[in-house]
Protein backbone atom coordinates (compact mmCIF):
# COMPACT_ATOMS: atom_id res chain seq x y z
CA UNK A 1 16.58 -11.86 8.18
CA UNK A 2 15.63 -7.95 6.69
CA UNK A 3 12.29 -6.99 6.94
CA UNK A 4 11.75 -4.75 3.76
CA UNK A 5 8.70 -2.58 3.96
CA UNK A 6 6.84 -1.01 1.21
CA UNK A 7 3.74 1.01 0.30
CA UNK A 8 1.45 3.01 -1.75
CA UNK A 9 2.74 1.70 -4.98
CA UNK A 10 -0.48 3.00 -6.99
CA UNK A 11 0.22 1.17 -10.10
CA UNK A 12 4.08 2.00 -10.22
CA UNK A 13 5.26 -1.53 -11.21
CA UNK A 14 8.29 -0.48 -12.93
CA UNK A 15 9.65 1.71 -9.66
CA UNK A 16 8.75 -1.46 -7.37
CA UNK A 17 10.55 -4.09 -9.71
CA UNK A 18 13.80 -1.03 -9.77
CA UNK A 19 13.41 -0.88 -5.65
CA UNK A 20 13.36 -4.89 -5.44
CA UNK A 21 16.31 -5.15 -7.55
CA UNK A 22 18.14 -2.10 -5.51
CA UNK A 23 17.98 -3.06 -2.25
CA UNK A 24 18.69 -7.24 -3.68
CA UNK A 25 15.41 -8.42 -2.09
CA UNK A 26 15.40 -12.32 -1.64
CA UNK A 27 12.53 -14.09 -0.35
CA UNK A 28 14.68 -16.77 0.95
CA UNK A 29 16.67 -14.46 3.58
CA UNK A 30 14.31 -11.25 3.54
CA UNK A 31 10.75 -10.72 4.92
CA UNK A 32 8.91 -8.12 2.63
CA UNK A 33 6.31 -6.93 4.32
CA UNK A 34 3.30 -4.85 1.75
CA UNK A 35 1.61 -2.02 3.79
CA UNK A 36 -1.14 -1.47 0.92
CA UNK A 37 -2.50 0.59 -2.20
CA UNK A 38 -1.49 -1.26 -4.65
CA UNK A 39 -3.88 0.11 -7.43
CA UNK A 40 -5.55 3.67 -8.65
CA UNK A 41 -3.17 6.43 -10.05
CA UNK A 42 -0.40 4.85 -11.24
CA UNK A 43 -0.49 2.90 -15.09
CA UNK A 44 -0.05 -1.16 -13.95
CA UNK A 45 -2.58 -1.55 -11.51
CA UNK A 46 -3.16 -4.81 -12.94
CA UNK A 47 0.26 -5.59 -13.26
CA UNK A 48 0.75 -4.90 -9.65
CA UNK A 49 -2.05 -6.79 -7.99
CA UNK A 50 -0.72 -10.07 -9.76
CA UNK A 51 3.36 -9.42 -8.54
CA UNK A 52 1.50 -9.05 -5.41
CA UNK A 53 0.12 -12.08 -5.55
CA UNK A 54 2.59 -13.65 -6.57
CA UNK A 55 4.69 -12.55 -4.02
CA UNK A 56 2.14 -13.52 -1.32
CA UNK A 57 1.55 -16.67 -2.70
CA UNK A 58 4.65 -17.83 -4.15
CA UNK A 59 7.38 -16.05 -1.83
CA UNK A 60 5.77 -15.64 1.05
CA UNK A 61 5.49 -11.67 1.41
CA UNK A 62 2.85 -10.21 3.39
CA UNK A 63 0.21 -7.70 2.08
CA UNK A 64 -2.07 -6.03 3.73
CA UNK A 65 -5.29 -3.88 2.57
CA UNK A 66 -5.49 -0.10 2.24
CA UNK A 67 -8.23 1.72 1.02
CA UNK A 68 -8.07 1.71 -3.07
CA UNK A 69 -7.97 -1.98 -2.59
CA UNK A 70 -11.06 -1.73 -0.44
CA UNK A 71 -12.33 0.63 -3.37
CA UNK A 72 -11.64 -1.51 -6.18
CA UNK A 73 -13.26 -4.30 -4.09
CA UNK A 74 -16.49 -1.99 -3.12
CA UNK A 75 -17.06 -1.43 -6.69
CA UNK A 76 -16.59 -5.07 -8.68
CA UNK A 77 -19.60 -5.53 -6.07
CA UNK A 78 -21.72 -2.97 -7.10
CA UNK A 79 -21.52 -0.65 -4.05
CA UNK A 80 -21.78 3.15 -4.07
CA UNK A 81 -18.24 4.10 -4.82
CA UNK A 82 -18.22 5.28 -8.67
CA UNK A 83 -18.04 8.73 -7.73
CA UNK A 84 -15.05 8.48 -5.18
CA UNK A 85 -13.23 5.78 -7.55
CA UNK A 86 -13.49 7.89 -10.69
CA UNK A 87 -11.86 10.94 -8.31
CA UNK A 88 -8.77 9.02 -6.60
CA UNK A 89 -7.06 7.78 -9.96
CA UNK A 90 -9.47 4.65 -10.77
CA UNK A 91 -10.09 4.88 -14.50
CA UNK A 92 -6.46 3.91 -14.34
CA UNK A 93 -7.24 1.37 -13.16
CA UNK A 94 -9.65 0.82 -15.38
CA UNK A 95 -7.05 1.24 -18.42
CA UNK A 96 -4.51 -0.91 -16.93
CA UNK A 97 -7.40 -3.95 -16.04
CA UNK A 98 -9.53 -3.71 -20.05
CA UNK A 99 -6.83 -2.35 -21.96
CA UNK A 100 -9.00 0.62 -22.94
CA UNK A 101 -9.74 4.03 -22.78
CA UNK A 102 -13.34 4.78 -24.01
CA UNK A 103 -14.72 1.46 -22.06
CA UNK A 104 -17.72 2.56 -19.77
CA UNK A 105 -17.22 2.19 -16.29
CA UNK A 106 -20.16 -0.95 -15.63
CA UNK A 107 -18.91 -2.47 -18.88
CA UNK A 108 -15.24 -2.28 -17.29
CA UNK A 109 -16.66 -3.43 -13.90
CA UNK A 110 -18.19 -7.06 -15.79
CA UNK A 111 -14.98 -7.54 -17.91
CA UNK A 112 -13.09 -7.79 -14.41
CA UNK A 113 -15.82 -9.59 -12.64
CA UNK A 114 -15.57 -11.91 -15.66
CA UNK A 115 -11.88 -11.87 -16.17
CA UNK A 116 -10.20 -11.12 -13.27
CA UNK A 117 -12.39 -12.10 -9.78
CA UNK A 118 -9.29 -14.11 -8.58
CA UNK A 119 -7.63 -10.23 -8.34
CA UNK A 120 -11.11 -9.05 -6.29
CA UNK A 121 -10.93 -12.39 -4.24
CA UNK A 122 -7.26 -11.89 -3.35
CA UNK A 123 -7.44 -8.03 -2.40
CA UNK A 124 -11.15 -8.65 -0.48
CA UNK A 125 -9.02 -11.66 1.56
CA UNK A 126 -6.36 -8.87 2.90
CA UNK A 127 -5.51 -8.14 6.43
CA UNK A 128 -6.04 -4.94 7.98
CA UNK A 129 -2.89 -5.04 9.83
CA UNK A 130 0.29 -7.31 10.46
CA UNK A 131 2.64 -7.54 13.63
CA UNK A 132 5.41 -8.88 14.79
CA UNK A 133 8.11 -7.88 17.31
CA UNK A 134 9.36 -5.26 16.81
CA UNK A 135 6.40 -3.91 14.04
CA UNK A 136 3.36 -2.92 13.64
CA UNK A 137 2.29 -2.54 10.14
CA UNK A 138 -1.28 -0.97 8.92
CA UNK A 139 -1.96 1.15 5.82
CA UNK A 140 -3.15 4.67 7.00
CA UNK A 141 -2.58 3.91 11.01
CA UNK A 142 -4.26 3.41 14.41
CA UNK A 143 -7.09 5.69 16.14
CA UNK A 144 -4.61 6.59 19.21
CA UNK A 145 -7.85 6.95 21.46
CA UNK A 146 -8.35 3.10 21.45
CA UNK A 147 -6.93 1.06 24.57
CA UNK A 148 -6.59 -1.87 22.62
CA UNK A 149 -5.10 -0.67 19.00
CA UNK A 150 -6.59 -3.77 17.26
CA UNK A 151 -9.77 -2.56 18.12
CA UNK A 152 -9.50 0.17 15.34
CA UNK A 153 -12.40 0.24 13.18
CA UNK A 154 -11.83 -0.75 9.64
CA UNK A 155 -12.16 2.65 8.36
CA UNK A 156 -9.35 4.06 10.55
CA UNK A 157 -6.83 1.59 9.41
CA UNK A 158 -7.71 2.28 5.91
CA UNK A 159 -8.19 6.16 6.39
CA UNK A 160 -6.80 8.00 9.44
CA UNK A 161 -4.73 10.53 9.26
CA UNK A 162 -3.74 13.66 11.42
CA UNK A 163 -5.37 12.14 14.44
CA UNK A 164 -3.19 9.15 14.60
CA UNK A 165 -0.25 10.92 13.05
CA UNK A 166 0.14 14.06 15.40
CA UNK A 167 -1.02 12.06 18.41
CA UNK A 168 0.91 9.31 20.68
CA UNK A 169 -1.04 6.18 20.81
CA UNK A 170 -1.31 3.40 23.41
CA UNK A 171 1.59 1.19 21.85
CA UNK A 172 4.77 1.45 23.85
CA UNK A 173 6.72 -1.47 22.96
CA UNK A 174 6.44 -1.25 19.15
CA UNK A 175 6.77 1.36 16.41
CA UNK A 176 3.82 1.96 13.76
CA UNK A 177 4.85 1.73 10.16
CA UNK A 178 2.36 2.94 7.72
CA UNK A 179 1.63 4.30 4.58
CA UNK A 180 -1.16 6.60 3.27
CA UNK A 181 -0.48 10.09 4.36
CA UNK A 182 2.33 11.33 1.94
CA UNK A 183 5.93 11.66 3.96
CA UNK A 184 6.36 15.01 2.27
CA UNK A 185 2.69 15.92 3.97
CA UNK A 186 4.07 15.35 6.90
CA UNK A 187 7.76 16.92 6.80
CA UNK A 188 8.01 18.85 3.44
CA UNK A 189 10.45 15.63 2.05
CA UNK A 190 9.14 12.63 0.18
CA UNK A 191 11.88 10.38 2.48
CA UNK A 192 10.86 8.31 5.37
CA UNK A 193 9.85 10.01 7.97
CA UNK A 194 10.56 8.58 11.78
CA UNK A 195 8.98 9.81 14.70
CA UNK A 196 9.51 8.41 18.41
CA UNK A 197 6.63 5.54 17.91
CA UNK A 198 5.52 6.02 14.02
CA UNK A 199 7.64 5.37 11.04
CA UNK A 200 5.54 7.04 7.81
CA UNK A 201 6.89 5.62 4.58
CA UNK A 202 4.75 6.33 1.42
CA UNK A 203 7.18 8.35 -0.80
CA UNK A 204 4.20 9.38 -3.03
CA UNK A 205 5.54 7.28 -6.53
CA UNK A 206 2.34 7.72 -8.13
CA UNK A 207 2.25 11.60 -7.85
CA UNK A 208 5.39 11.60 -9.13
CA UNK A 209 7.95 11.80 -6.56
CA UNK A 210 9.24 8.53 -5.39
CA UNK A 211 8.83 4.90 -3.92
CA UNK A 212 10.45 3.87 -0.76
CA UNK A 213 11.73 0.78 0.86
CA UNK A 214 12.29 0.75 4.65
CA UNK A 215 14.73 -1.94 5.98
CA UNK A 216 15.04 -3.21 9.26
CA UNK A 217 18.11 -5.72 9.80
CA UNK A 218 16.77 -6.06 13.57
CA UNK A 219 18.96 -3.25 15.09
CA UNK A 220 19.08 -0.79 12.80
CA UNK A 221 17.11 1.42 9.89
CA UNK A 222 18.27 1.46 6.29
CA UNK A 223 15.79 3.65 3.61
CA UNK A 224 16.26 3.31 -0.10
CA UNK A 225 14.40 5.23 -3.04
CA UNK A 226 13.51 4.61 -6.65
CA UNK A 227 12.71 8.23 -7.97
CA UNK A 228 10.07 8.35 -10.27
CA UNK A 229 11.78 10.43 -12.69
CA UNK A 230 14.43 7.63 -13.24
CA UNK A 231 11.70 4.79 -14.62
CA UNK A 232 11.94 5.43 -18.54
């Protein structure tokens, strides 16, 4: 069985369903494996949240949370998050969810409470982190300064960033996949980057640059890409 990783697909539904079809993903022999931020940015947010699903529900993939989810979630329920969702790519969101442009932001917020709550319930219900033997998966990482890395505190797994990345953490039998921080942030090149106990994989689709998919036949590493530039 393949473990095919993905993340940070921001709306891109055309680039996943290209990356799916490259690498031949099959649920029966393959394990896909979601690491999170699957709306904001991109134009199918929407779209996106219900192949998730689908592929959760249907196919058994796994999907966990990353912050835009949380976002999306924090808002439908009326927390204080406007600001911060209107500045990391949610009226797209917002366009891809009413169909509409000129849509306020509370009357968008009831037409998805009304319409779509079953897309809320299903990206509130997300893990914070999946393992298995030779993985572990989270969306931006794990604070390295933890003895225990499941200890994290939900904002860590959905937010850290240069203190997890530049700093070994207490795992020593597993590598860290994760998404968030932009590969080319981290080594000038939107590919995969590997380090000796993190694996960083977000390709950055929905600024325009690409999506990845990180396979793992159980011995060895293969990466493919769907550039963004080749989705007409």
């Amino acid at each position: 069985m393949r473990t095919i990783m993905i993340s940070d697909i921001h709306g891109c539904l055309d680039e996943l369903n290209a990356l799916l079809h490259a690498v031949e993903y099959s649920p029966v022999r393959d394990k896909l494996v979601l690491l999170g931020d699957y709306v904001d940015r991109g134009p199918k947010s929407k779209e996106v949240v219900e192949q998730i699903m689908q592929l959760v529900n249907e196919h058994g993939a796994i999907a966990i949370k990353g912050n835009h989810d949380q976002r999306l979630v924090d808002l439908i329920h009326n927390r204080d998050v406007k600001e911060k969702f209107i500045e990391h790519g949610g009226l797209k969101t917002i366009t891809s969810y009413t169909n509409s442009k000129d849509i306020t932001l509370e009357e968008a917020m009831e037409y998805i409470r009304d319409k779509y709550i079953d897309h809320i319930h299903f990206l509130s219900s997300l893990p914070l982190y999946y393992e298995d033997q030779d993985h572990i998966y989270v969306h931006a990482g794990i604070n390295p300064s933890v003895a225990d890395w499941r200890l994290t505190s939900k904002h860590d797994f959905l937010y850290i960033k240069e203190l997890f990345i530049r700093n070994k953490t207490t795992v020593k039998d597993r590598k860290i996949v994760f998404g968030h921080t932009k590969a080319i942030d981290i080594h000038g090149t939107p590919d995969v980057w590997f380090s000796d106990d993190k694996i960083g994989i977000d390709g950055g689709c929905a600024y325009g640059l690409q999506l990845n998919a990180l396979i793992f036949n159980g011995t060895k590493y293969e990466n493919f890409s769907i550039k963004k530039a080749n989705i007409v």
